[in-house]
Structure formats: C-alpha cells, structure tokens
Protein backbone atom coordinates (compact mmCIF):
# COMPACT_ATOMS: atom_id res chain seq x y z
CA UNK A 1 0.00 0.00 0.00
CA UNK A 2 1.64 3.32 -0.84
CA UNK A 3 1.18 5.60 1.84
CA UNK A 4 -0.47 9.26 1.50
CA UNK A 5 1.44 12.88 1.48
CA UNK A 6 -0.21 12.86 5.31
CA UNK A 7 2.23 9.73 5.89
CA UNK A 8 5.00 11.00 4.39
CA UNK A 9 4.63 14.48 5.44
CA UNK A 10 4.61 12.56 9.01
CA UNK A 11 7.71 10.20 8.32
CA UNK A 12 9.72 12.59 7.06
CA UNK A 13 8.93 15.09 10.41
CA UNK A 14 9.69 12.04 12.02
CA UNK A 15 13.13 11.74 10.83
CA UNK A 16 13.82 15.14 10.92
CA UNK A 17 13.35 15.49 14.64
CA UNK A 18 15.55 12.53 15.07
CA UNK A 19 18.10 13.85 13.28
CA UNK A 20 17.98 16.88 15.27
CA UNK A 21 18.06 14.91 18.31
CA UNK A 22 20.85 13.16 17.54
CA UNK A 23 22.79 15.77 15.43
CA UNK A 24 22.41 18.81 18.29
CA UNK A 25 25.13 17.32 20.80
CA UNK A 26 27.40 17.08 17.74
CA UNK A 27 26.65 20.52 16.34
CA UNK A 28 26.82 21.88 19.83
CA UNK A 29 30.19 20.50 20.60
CA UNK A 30 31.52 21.92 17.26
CA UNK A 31 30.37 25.08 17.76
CA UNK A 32 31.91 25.30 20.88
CA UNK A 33 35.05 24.33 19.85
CA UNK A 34 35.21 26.87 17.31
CA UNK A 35 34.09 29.62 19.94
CA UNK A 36 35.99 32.29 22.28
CA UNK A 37 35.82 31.70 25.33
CA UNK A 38 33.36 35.19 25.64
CA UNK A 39 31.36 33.60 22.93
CA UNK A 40 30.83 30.37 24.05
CA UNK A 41 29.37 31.67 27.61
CA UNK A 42 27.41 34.84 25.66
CA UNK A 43 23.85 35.14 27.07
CA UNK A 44 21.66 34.74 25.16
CA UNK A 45 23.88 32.05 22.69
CA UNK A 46 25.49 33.06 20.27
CA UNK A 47 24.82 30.83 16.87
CA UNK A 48 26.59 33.54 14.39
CA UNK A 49 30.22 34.38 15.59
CA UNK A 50 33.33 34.16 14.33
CA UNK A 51 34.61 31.01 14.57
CA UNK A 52 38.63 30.42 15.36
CA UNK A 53 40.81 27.41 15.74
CA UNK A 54 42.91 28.65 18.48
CA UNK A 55 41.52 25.38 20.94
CA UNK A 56 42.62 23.33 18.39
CA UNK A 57 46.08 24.59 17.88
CA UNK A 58 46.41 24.73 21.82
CA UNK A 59 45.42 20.86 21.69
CA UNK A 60 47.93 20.41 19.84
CA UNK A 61 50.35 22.60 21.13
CA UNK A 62 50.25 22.19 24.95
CA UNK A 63 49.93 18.46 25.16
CA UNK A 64 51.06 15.37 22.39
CA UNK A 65 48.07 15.29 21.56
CA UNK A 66 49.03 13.12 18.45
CA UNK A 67 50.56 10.83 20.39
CA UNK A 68 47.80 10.10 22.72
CA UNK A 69 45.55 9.49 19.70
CA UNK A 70 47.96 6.92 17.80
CA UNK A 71 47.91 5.58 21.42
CA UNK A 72 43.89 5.09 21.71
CA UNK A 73 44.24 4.14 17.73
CA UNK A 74 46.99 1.18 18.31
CA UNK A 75 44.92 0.13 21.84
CA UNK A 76 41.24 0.06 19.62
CA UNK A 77 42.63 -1.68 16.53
CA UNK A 78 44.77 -4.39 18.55
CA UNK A 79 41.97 -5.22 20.46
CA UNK A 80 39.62 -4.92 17.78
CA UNK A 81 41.72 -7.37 15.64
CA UNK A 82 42.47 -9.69 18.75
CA UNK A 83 39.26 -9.81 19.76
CA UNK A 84 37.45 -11.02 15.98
CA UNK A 85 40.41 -13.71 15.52
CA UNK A 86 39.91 -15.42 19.04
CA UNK A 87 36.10 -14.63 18.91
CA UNK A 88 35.44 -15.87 15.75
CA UNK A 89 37.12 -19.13 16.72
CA UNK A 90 35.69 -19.62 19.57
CA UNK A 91 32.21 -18.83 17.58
CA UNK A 92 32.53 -21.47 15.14
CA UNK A 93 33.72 -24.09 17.81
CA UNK A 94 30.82 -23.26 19.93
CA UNK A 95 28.12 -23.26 16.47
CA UNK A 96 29.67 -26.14 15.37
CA UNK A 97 30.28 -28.77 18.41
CA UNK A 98 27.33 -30.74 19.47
CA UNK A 99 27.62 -31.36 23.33
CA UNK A 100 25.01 -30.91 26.27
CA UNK A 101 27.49 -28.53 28.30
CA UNK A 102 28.24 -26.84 24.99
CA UNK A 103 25.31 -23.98 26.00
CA UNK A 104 26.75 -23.78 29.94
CA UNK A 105 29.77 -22.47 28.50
CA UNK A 106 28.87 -20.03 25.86
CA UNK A 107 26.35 -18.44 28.80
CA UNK A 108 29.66 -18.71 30.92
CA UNK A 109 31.58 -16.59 28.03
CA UNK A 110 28.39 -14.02 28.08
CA UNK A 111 29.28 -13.49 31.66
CA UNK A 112 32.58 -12.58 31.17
CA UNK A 113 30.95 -9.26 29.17
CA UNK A 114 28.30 -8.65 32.24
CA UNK A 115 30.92 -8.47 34.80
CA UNK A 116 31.46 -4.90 36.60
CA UNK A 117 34.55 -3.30 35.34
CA UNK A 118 34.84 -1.40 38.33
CA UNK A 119 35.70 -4.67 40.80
CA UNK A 120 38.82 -5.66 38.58
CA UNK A 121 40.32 -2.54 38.14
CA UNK A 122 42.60 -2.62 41.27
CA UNK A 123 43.71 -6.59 39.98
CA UNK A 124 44.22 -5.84 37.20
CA UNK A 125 46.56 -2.78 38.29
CA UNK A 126 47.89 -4.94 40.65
CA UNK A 127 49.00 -7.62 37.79
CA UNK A 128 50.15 -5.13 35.47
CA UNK A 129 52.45 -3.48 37.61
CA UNK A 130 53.92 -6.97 38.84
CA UNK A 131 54.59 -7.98 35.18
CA UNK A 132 55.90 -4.92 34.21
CA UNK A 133 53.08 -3.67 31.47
CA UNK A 134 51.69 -0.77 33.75
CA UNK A 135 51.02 2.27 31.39
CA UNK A 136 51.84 0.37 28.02
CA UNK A 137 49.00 0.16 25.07
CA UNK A 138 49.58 -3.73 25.37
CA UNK A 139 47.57 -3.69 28.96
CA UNK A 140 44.74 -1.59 27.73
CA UNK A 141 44.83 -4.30 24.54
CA UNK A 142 44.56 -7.45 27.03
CA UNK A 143 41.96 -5.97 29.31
CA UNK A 144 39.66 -4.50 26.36
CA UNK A 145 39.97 -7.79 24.88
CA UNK A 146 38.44 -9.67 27.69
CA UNK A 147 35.31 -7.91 27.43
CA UNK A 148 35.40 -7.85 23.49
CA UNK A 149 35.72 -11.61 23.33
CA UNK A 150 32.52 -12.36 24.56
CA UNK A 151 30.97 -9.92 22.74
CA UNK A 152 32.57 -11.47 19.40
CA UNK A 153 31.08 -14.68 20.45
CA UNK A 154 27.95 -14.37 21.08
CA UNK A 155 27.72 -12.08 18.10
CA UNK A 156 29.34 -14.39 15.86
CA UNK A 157 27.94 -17.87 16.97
CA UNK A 158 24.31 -16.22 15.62
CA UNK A 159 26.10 -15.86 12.25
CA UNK A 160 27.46 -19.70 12.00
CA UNK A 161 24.77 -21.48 12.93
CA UNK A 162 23.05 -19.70 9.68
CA UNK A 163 25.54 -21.16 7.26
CA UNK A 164 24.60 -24.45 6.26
CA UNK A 165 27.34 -27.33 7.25
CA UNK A 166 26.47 -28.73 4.02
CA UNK A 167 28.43 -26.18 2.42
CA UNK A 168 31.15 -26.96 4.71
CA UNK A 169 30.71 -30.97 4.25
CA UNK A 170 30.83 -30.05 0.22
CA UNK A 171 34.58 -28.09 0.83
CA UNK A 172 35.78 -30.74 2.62
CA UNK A 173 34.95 -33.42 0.31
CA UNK A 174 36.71 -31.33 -2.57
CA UNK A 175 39.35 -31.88 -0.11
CA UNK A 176 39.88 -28.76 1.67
CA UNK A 177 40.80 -29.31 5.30
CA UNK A 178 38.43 -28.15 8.21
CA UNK A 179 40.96 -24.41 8.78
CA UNK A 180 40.94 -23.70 4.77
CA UNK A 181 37.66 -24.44 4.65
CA UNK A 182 36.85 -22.21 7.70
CA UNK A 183 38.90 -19.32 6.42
CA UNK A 184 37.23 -20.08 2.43
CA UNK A 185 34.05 -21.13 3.05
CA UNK A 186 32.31 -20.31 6.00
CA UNK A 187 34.07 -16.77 6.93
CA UNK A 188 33.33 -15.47 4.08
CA UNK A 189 30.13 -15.90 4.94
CA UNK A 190 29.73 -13.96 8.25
CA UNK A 191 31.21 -11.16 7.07
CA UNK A 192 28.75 -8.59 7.83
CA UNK A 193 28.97 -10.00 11.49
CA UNK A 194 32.26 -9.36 11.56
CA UNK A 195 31.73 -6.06 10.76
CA UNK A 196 29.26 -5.68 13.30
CA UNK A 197 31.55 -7.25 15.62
CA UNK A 198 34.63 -4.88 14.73
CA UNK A 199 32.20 -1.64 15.37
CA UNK A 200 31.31 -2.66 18.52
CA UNK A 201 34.47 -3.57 19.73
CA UNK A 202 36.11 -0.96 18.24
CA UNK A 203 33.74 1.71 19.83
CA UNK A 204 34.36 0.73 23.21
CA UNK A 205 37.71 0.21 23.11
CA UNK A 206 38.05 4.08 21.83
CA UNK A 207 35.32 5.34 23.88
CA UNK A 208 37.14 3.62 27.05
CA UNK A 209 37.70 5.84 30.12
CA UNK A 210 38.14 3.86 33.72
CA UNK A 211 40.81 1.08 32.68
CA UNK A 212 42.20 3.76 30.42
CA UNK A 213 42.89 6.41 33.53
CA UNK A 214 44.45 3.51 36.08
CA UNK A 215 46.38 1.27 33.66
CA UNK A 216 48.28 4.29 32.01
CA UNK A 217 49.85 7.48 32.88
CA UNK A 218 52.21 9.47 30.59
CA UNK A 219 53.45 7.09 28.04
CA UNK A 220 50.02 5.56 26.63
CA UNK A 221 47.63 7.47 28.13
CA UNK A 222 44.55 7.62 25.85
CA UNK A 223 42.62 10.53 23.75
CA UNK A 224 39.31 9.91 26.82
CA UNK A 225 41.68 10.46 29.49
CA UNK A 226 43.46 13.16 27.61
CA UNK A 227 40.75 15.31 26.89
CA UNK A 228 39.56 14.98 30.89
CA UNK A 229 43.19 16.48 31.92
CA UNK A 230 41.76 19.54 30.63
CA UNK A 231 39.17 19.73 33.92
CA UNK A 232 40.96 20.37 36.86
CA UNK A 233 40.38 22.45 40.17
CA UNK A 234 41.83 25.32 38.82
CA UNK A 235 40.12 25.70 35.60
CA UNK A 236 37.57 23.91 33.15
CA UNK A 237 39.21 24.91 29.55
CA UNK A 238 35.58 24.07 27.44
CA UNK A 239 37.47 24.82 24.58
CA UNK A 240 39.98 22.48 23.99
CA UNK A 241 37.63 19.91 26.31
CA UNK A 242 35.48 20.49 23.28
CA UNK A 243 37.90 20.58 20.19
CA UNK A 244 39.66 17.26 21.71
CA UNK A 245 35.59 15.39 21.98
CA UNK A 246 34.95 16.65 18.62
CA UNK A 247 38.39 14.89 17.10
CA UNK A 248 37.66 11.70 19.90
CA UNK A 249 34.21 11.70 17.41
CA UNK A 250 35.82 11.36 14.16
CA UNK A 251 37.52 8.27 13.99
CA UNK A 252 34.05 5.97 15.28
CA UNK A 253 32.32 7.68 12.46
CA UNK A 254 35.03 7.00 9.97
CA UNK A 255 34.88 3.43 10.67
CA UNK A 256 31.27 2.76 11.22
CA UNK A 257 30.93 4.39 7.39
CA UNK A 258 33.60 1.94 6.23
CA UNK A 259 31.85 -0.81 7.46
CA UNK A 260 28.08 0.45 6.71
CA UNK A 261 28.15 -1.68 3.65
CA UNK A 262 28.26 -4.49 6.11
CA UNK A 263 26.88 -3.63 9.16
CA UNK A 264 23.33 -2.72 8.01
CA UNK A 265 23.12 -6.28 6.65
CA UNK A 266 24.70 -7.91 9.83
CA UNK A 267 22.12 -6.26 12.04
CA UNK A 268 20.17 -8.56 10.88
CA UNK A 269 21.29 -11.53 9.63
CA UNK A 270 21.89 -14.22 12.28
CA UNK A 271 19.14 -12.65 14.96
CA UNK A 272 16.64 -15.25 13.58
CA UNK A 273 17.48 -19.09 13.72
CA UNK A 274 15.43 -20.80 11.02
C-alpha cells in the first residue's frame, strides 16, 4: 500500500526530529570548539560568531596530543583485531560442536561481558604493575579484549549457525581441510557479522575511560583520558575539552561508514534461527 502525502509528510517530520536529536550534541560541541571563550558563555547564545581554531592549535600545542591518539588508535585496533580472531574461533567451535554442556559455557563466556569493570580494576593494576606492562597500550589491549571476546562470540555464533554445514561438508569433500575451509568457506560468509563485531568492539575500546585512567599514565595514556586532563580544580578549559571530543568523534564515524556496507546487513542476519 503506498502511503499518503499525510504519511509522508509525518515520516519525514519524524526523521527530521531525530536527526535533530541526535545531530544537536554534535553541532553543539563543534560550535563550541570553534568559539571564544566570551562567545561560548554569551547570554543569550550566540549561533553567528566568528569562529577560530585557536583550541585546536592549543590541543595540539600544549599536550602530544598526536601521540595520545595513535595511542587510543593502536589500543582500539589491537583489540579490535584480537578480539574477531579469538572470537570468531571460539564462535565457530561453539556453532559447530554438538555437546550438552556446549550452551553452559557459551552463557559462561556471556558473563565474562556482564561483569562490573569497576571490581577488577585494582587486579588488574595490581597484575600489570607486577609484570611490568603498567602504562603500556599492550595492557589496555589485554583488558579491552576480555570484554570484546565475549561480545565477538555471542555475536558471531548467531552468524554460523546460519551457514549451512552442508556447504562446509561439500569443501571438505573437494578436499579442503576443516581451517581452509573455515577461512574459504564459512568466513566469508559472516562477514557482515564481523563487521558488526569490529564496530562494537572498536567503539568501546576508543570510547574507554576507567581502565584507560588507572592502567596508564604518561606514556600511553589515551585521547578519553586526555581530553579529561583539561578539567581540573583550577580551571575547566571548554574549549579544547570540546575541540579534543569533537576529534575523539571522528575516527568511530570514519569506521562505522567503512563498514556500513556491512553492518546494516549484519544487524540482521543471524538474529533469527530458522
């Protein structure tokens, strides 16, 4: 049935207040960053002014900034990339294995994911500092990895049990072994979860701000905690709090447009068993 100008009148309104509900906090934190400090507390608010990129230049300027975001861009991809290659394995073991206990322990991987990252923080300090990786991107890799994993999963096993094993049975009788047929056959096939996967792990692993403030200090401190050291007792500086949120924004949209090709398809796929 094709709906009437009412309908669409009403969709379209629809979306437009959505995309102002989810575009203001973006627009607003641009603006800001662009501002003077006497424009961005002007009463009433100031929409036309003339915008400057002195907050970003400080960013820049006053703190390695570049080096803190090449550290939160090593720490999100490593654990990203960790995360789908044990994940995925573990997936496909789980999907494919027929055992009665085989359920207990996915649900016991789940829990892993539900576990309060407060209560581990001081352990995992505690380990870190014994072992020697205390403020080093390959402790913020390990610990954003054990709450990826999980994730991965239970994400992925939804995507294996939809590809047939007959296609798998068919490989292996061309005589493909069960890891080239994996990596031929059936990956292939799940790649918009693993898309789906990689967004979600990669957001949280950038977005990251408790494990990120006690497991590092100086050397791989992160863009989250970075952009924090700006609020202190002495002074709030909004405007290079805002210019550094604005650049923390523009690597998660970067990659959740490279992998929209995939991910609107693997929202999908594998939430239905057949």
């Amino acid at each position: 049935m094709t709906p009437t100008i009412r309908e669409k009148t009403l969709i379209y309104l629809l979306i437009g207040f959505v995309l102002i509900v989810f575009m203001l906090p973006i627009y607003l934190i641009l603006a800001s960053s662009l501002k003077q400090p006497v424009d961005m507390f002007s009463q009433p608010p100031k929409f036309i002014f003339t915008p400057t990129l002195q907050n970003y230049y400080d960013l820049f300027t006053i703190r390695p900034f570049h080096l803190q975001i090449l550290n939160s861009l090593i720490v999100a991809l490593g654990s990203t990339a960790f995360s789908l290659v044990v994940g995925s394995l573990a997936a496909y073991a789980i999907s494919r294995i027929k055992n009665k206990w085989i359920n207990d322990v996915a649900f016991w991987i789940l829990s892993m994911r539900m576990f309060p990252p407060i209560t581990v923080v001081v352990p995992y300090y505690i380990i870190f500092k014994t072992i020697g990786l205390l403020d080093t991107p390959l402790a913020l890799i390990i610990v954003y990895s054990t709450f990826n994993i999980p994730l991965t999963v239970w994400l992925m096993k939804g995507f294996f049990d939809e590809v047939p094993e007959a296609l798998e049975e068919a490989a292996q009788v061309d005589g493909h072994g069960v890891i080239t047929t994996f990596l031929k056959v059936t990956l292939p096939l799940t790649a918009p979860g693993l898309a789906v996967s990689a967004v979600f792990c990669f957001i949280f692993s950038w977005n990251e701000f408790l494990f990120a403030l006690m497991l590092t200090g100086s050397k791989a401190q992160t863009v989250t905690v970075a952009v924090m050291s700006f609020w202190s007792s002495d002074a709030v500086q909004w405007g290079r709090i805002m210019a550094g949120s604005f650049i923390v924004l523009i690597p998660g949209m970067i990659f959740v447009l490279t992998c929209q090709r995939w991910l609107v398809k693997g929202l999908t796929m594998g939430s239905v068993k057949g």
